[in-house]
N, C-alpha and C. Protein backbone atom coordinates (compact mmCIF):
# COMPACT_ATOMS: atom_id res chain seq x y z
N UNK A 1 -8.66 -11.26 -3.22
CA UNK A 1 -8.98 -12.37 -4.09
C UNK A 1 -10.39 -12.17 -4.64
N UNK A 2 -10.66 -12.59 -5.73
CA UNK A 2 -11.94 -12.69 -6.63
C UNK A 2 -12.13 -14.14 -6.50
N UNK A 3 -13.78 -14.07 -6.44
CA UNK A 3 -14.58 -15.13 -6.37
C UNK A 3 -15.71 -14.80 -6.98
N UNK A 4 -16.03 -15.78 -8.38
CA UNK A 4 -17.25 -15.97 -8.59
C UNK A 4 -17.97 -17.00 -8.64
N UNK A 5 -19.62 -16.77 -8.05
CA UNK A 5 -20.55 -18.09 -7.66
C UNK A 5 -21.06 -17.64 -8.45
N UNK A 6 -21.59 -18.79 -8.78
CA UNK A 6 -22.60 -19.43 -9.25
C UNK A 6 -24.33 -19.46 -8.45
N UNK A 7 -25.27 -18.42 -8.99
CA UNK A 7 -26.11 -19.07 -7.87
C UNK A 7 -27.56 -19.03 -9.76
N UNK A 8 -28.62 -19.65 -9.27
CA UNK A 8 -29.61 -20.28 -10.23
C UNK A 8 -29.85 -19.31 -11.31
N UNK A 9 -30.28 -18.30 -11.06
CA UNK A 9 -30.27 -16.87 -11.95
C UNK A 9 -29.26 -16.13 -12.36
N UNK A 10 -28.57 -15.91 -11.29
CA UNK A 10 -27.24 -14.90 -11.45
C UNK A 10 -26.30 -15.25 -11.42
N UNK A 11 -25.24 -14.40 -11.71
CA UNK A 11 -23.81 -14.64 -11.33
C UNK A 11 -23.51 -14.03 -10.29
N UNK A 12 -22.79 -13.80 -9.22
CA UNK A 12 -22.41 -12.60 -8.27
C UNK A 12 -20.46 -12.77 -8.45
N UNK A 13 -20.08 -11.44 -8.18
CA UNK A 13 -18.45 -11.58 -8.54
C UNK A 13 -18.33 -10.94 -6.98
N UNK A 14 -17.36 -11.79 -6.15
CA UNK A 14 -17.47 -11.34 -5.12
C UNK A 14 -16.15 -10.43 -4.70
N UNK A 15 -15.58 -9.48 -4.67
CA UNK A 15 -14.48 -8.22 -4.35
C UNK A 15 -14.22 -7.97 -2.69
N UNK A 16 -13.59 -8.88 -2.36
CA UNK A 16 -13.23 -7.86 -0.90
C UNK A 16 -14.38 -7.91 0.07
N UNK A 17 -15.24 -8.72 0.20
CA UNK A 17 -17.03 -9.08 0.26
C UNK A 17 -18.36 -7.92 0.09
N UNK A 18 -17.56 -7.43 -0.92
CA UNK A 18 -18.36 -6.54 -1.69
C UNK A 18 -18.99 -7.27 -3.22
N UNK A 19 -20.22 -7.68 -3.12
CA UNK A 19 -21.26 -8.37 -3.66
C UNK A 19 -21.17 -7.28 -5.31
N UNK A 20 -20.75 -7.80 -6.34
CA UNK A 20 -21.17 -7.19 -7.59
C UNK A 20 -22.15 -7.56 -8.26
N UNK A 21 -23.26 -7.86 -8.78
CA UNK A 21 -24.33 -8.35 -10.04
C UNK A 21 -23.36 -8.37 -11.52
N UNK A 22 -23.51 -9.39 -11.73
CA UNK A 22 -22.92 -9.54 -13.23
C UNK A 22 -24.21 -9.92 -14.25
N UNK A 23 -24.25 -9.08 -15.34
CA UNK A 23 -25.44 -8.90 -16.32
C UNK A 23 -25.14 -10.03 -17.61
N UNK A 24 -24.44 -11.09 -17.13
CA UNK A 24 -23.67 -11.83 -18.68
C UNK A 24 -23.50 -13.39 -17.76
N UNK A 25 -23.96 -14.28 -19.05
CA UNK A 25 -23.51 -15.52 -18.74
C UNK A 25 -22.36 -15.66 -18.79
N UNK A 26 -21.48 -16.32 -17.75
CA UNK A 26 -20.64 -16.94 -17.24
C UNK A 26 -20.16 -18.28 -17.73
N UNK A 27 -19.40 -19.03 -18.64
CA UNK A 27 -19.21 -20.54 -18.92
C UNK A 27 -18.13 -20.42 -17.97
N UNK A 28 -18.11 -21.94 -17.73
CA UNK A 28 -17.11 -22.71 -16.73
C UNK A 28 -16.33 -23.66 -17.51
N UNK A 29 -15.16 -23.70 -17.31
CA UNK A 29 -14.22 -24.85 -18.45
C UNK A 29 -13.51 -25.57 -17.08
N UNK A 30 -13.17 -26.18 -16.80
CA UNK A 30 -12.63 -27.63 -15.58
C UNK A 30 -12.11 -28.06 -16.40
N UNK A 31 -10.51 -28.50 -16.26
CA UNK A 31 -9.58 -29.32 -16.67
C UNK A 31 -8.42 -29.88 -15.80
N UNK A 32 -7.90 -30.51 -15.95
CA UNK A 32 -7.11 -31.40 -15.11
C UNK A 32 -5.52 -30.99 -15.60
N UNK A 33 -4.68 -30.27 -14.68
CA UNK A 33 -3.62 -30.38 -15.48
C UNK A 33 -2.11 -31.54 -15.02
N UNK A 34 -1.25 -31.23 -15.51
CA UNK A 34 -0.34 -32.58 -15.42
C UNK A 34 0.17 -33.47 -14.12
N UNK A 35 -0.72 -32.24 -13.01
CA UNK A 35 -0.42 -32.88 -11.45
C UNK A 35 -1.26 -32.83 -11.43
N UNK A 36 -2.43 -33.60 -11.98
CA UNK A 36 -4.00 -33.93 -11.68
C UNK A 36 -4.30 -32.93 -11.06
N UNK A 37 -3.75 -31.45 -10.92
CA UNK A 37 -4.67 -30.42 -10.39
C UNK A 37 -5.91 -30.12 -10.84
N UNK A 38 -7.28 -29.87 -10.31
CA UNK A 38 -7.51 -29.33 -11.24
C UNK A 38 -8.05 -27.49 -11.49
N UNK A 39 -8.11 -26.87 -12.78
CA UNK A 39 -8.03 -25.90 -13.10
C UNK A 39 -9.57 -25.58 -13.79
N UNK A 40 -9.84 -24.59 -12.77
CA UNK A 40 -11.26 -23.71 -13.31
C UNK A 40 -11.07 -22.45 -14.08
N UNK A 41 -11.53 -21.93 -15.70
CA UNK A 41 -11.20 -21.36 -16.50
C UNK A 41 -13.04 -20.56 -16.47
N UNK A 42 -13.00 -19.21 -16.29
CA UNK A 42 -14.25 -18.77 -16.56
C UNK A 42 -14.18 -17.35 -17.54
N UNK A 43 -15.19 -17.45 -18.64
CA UNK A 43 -15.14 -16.63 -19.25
C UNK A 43 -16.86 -15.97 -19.74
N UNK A 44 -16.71 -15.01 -20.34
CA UNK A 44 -18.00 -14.38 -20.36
C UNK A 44 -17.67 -13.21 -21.35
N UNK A 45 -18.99 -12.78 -22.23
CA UNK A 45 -18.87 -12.01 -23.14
C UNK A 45 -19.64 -10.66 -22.27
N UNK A 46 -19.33 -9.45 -22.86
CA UNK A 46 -19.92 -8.03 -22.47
C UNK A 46 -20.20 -7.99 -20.71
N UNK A 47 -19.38 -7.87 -19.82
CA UNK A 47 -19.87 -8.09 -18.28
C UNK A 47 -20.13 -6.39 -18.42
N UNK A 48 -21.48 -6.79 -17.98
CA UNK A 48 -22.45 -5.63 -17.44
C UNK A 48 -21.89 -5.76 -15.42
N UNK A 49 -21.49 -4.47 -14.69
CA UNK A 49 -21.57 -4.68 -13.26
C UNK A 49 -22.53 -3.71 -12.93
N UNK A 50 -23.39 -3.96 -11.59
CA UNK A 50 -23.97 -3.14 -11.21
C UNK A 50 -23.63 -2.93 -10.02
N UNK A 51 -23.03 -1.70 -9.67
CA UNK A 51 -22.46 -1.79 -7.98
C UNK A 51 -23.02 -0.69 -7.15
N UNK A 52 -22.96 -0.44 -6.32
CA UNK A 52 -23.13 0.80 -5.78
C UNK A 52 -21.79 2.12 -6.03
N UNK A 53 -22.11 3.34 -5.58
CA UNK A 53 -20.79 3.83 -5.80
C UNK A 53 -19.68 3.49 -4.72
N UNK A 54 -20.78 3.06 -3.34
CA UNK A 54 -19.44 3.08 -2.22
C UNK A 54 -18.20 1.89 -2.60
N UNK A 55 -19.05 0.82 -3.26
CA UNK A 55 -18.16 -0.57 -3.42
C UNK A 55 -17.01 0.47 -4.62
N UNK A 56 -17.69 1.35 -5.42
CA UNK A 56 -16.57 1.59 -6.22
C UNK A 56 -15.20 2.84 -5.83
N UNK A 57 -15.86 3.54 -4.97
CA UNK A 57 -15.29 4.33 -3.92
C UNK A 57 -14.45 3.42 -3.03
N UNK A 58 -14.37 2.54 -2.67
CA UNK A 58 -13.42 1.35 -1.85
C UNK A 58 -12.53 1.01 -3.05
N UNK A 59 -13.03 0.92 -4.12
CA UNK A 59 -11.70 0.11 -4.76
C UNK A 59 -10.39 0.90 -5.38
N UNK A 60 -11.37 2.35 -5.19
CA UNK A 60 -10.52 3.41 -5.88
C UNK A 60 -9.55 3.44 -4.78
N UNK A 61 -10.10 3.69 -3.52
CA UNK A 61 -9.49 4.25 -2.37
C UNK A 61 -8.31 3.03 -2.59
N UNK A 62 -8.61 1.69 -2.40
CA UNK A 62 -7.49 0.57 -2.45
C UNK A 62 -6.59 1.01 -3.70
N UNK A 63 -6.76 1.44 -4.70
CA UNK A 63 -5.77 1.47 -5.83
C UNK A 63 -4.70 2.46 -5.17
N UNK A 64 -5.55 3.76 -4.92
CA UNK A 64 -4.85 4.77 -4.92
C UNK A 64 -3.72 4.42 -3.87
N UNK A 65 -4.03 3.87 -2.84
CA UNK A 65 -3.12 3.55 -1.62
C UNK A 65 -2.41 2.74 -1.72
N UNK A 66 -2.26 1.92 -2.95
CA UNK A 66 -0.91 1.15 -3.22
C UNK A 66 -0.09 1.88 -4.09
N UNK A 67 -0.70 2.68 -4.94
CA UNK A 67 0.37 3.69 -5.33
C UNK A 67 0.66 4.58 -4.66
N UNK A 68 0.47 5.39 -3.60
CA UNK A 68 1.04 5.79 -2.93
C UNK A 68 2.14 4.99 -2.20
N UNK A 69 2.01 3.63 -1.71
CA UNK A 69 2.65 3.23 -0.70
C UNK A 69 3.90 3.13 -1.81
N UNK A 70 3.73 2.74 -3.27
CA UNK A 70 4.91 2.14 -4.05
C UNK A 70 5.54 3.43 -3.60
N UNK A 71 4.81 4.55 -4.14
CA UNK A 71 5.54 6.20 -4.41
C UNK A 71 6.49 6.01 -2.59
N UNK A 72 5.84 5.50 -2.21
CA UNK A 72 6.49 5.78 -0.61
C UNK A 72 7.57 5.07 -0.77
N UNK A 73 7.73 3.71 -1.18
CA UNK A 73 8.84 2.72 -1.13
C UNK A 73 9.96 3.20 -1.98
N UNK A 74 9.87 3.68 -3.18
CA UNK A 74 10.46 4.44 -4.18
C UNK A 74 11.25 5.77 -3.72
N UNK A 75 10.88 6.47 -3.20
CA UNK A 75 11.33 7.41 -2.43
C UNK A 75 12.18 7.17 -1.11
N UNK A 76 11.89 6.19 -0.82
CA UNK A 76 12.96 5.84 0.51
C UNK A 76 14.47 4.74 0.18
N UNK A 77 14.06 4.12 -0.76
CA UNK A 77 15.13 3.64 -1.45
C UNK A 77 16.11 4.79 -2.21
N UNK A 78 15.69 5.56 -2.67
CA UNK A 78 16.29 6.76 -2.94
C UNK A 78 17.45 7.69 -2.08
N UNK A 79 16.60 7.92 -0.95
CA UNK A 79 17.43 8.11 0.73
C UNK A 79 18.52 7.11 0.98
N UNK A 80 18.05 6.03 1.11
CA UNK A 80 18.95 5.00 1.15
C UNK A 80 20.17 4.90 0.58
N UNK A 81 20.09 5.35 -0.93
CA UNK A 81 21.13 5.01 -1.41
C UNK A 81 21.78 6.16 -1.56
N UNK A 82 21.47 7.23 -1.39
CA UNK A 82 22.00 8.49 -0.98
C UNK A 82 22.70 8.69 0.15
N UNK A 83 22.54 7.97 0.74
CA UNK A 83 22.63 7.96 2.64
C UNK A 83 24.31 7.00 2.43
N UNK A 84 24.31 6.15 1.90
CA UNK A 84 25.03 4.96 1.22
C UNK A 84 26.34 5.53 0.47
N UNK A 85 26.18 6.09 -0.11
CA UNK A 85 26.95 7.01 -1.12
C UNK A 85 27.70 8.38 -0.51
N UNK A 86 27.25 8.90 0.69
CA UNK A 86 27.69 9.51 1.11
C UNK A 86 29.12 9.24 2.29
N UNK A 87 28.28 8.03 2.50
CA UNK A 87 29.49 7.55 3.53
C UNK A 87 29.11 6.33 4.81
């Protein structure tokens, strides 16, 4: 999940509790929708991040390992229905 605060100067975008710097104002829109929920809308022009490489080395590592796992799931359904078909 993504979380961004709000703190007096900055923005911080928070990843996995890996702390990003965001270089861009942030607006906040709050609205109420038809089950009196209500709904926080945030937007921002040009986001500058400043991270380290390890935070970006973690996220790669997370991408890559859900495509693998799909490639894994994909491939065993395959077996499956091979396995199925045979008898």
């Amino acid at each position: 999940m993504i979380h961004i605060r709000h703190n007096n100067k900055r923005n911080t975008l928070n990843i996995a509790d890996n702390v990003l710097d965001i270089n861009s104002n942030i607006s906040e829109t709050t609205s109420l929708t038809k089950n009196n929920n209500r709904e926080v809308t945030y937007s921002a022009e040009s986001i500058i991040f400043n991270c380290t490489e390890s935070i970006i080395d973690k996220l790669s590592k997370i991408i890559n390992n859900g495509f693998q796992l799909i490639l894994m799931m994909i491939s065993y359904s395959i077996e499956v229905s091979k396995r199925r078909q045979k008898g």
